[in-house]
C-alpha atoms as a PDB file:
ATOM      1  CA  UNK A   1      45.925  57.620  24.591  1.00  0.00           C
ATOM      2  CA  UNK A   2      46.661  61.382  25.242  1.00  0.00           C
ATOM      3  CA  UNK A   3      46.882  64.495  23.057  1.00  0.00           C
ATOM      4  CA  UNK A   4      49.577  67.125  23.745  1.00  0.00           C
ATOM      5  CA  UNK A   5      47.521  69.003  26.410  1.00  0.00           C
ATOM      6  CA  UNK A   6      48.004  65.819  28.919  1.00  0.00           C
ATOM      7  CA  UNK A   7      43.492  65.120  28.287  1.00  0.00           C
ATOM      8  CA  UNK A   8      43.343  61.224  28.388  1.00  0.00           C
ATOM      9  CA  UNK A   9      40.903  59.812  25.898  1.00  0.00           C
ATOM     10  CA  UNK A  10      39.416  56.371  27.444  1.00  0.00           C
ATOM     11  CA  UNK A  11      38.595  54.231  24.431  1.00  0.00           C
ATOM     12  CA  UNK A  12      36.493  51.499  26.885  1.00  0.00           C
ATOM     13  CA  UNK A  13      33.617  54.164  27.097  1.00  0.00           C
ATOM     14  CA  UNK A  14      33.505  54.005  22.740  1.00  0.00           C
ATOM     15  CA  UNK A  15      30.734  51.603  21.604  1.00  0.00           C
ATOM     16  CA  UNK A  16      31.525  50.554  17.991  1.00  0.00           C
ATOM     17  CA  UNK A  17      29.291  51.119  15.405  1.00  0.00           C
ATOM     18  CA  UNK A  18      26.084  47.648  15.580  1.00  0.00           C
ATOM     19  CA  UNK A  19      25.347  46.771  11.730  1.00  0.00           C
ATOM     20  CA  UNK A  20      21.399  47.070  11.692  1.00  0.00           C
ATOM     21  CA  UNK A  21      20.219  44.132   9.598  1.00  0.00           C
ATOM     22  CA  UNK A  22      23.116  41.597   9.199  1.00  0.00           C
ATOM     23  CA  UNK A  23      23.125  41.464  12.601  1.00  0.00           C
ATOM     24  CA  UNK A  24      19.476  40.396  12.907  1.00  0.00           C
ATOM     25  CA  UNK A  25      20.172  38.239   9.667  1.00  0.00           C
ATOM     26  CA  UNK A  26      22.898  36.476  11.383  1.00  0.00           C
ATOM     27  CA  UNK A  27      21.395  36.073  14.908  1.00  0.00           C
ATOM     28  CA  UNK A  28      17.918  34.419  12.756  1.00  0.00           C
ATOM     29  CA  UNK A  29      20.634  31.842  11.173  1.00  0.00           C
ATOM     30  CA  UNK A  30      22.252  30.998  14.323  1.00  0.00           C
ATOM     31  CA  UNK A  31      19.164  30.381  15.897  1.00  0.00           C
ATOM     32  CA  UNK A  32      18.219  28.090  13.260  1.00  0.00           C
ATOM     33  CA  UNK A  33      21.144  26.013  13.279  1.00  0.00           C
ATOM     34  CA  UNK A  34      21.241  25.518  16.552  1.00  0.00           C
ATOM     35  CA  UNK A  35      17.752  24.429  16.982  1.00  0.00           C
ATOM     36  CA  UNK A  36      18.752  21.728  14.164  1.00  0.00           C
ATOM     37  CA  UNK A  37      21.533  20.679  15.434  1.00  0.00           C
ATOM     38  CA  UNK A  38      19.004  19.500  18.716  1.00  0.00           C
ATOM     39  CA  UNK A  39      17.016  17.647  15.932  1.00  0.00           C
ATOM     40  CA  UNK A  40      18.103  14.687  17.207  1.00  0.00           C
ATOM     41  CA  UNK A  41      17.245  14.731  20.601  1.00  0.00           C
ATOM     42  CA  UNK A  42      14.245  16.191  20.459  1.00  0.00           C
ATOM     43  CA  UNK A  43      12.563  13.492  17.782  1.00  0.00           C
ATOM     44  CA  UNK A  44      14.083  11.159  20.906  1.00  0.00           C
ATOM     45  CA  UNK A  45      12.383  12.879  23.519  1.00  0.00           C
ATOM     46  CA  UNK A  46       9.241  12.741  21.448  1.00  0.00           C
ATOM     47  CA  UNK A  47       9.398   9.347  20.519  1.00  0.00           C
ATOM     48  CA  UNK A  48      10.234   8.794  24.543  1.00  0.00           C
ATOM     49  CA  UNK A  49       6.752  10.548  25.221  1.00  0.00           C
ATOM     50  CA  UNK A  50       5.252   8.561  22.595  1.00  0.00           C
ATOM     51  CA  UNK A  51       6.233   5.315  24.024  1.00  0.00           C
ATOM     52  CA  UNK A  52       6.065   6.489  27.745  1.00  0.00           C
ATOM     53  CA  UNK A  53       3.092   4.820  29.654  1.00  0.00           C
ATOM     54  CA  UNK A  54       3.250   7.509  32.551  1.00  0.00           C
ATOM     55  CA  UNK A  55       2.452  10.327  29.741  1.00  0.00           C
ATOM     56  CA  UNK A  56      -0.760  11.213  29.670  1.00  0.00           C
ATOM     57  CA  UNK A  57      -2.342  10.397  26.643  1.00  0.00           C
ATOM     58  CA  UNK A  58      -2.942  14.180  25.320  1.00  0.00           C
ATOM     59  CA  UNK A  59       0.793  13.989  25.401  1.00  0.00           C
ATOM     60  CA  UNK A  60       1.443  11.267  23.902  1.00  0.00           C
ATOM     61  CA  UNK A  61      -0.928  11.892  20.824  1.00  0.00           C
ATOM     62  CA  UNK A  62       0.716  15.266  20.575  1.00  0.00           C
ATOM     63  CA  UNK A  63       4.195  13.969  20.514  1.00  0.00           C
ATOM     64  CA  UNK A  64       3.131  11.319  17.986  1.00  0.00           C
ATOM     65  CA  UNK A  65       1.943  14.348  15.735  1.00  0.00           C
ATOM     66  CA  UNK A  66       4.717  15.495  15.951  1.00  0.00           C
ATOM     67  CA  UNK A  67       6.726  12.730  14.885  1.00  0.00           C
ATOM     68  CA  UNK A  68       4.342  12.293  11.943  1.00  0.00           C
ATOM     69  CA  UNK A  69       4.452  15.369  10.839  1.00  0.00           C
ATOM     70  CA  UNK A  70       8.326  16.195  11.027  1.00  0.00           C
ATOM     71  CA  UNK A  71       8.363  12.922   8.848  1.00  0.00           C
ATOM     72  CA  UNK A  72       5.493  12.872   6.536  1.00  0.00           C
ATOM     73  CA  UNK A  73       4.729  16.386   6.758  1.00  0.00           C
ATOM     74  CA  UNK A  74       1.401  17.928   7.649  1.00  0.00           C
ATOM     75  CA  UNK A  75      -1.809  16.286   6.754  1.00  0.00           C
ATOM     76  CA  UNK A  76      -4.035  18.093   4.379  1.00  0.00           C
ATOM     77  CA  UNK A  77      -7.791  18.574   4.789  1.00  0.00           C
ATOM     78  CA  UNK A  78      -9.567  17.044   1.965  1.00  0.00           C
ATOM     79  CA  UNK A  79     -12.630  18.357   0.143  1.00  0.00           C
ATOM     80  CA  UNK A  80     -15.707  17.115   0.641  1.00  0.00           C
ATOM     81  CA  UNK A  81     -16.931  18.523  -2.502  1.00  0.00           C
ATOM     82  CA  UNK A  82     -14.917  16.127  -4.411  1.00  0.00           C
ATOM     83  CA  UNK A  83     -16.684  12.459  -4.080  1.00  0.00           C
ATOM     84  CA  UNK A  84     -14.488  11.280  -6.385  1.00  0.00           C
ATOM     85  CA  UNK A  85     -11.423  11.849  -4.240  1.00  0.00           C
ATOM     86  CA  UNK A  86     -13.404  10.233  -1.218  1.00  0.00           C
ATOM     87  CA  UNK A  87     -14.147   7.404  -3.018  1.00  0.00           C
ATOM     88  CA  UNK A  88     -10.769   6.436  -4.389  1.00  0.00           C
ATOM     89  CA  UNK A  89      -9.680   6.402  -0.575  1.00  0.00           C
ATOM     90  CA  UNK A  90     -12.793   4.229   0.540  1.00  0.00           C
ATOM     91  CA  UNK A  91     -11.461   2.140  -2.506  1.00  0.00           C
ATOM     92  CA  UNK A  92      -7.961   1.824  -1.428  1.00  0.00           C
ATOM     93  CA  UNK A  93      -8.736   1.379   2.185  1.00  0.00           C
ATOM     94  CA  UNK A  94     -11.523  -1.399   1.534  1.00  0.00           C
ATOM     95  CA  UNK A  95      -7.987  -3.091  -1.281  1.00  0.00           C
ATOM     96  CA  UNK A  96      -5.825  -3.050   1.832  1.00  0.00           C
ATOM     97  CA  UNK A  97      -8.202  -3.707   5.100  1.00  0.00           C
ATOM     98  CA  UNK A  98     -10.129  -6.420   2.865  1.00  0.00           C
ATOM     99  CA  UNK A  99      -8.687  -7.420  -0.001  1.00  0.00           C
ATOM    100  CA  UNK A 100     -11.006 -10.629  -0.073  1.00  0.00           C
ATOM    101  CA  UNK A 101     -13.944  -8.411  -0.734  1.00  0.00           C
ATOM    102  CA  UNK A 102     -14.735  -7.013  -3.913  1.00  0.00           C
ATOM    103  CA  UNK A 103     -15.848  -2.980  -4.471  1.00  0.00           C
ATOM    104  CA  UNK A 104     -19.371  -3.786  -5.238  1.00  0.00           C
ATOM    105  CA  UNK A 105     -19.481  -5.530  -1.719  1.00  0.00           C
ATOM    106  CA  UNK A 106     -20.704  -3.690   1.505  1.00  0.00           C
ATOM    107  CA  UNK A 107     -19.391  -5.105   4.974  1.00  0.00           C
END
């Protein structure tokens, strides 16, 4: 491009103007789908840890977490305040490890 005077304007030295927070918006989404679009691989990889016998077995504990909690979500802590709460598990786990055995029963 020139003007009448024969001064040459070079237009590869002109930045154009960055949008501040679309940009940032944008680049945050892109991430984010590209991370889950590795979903799949990654739960394999895990599950390949998991199984591996050559892991150690910090790793594979960790990668089983993982699994479990991508799946079931994260555990929550339960209150020990609450007996009642406690109890109904204790009741539940003594119905399904030994369902022969009645509640009043101690093993």
């Amino acid at each position: 491009m020139s003007d009448g005077a024969g001064f040459k304007i070079d237009m590869s030295d002109v930045l154009p103007p960055v949008p501040k927070r679309r940009a940032r918006a944008r680049t945050l989404t892109e991430i984010r789908s590209v991370a889950r679009s590795h979903t799949r691989t990654a739960i394999n990889v895990l599950v390949g840890v998991m199984r591996s016998d050559e892991a150690t077995p910090a790793a594979r504990v960790s990668a089983a977490n993982a699994i479990l909690d991508r799946g079931w979500g994260k555990a929550q802590p339960l209150e020990n305040s609450d007996d009642e709460v406690l109890e109904l598990i204790h009741r539940v786990e003594r119905i399904i490890v030994h369902p022969g055995k009645s509640g009043g029963e101690e093993s």
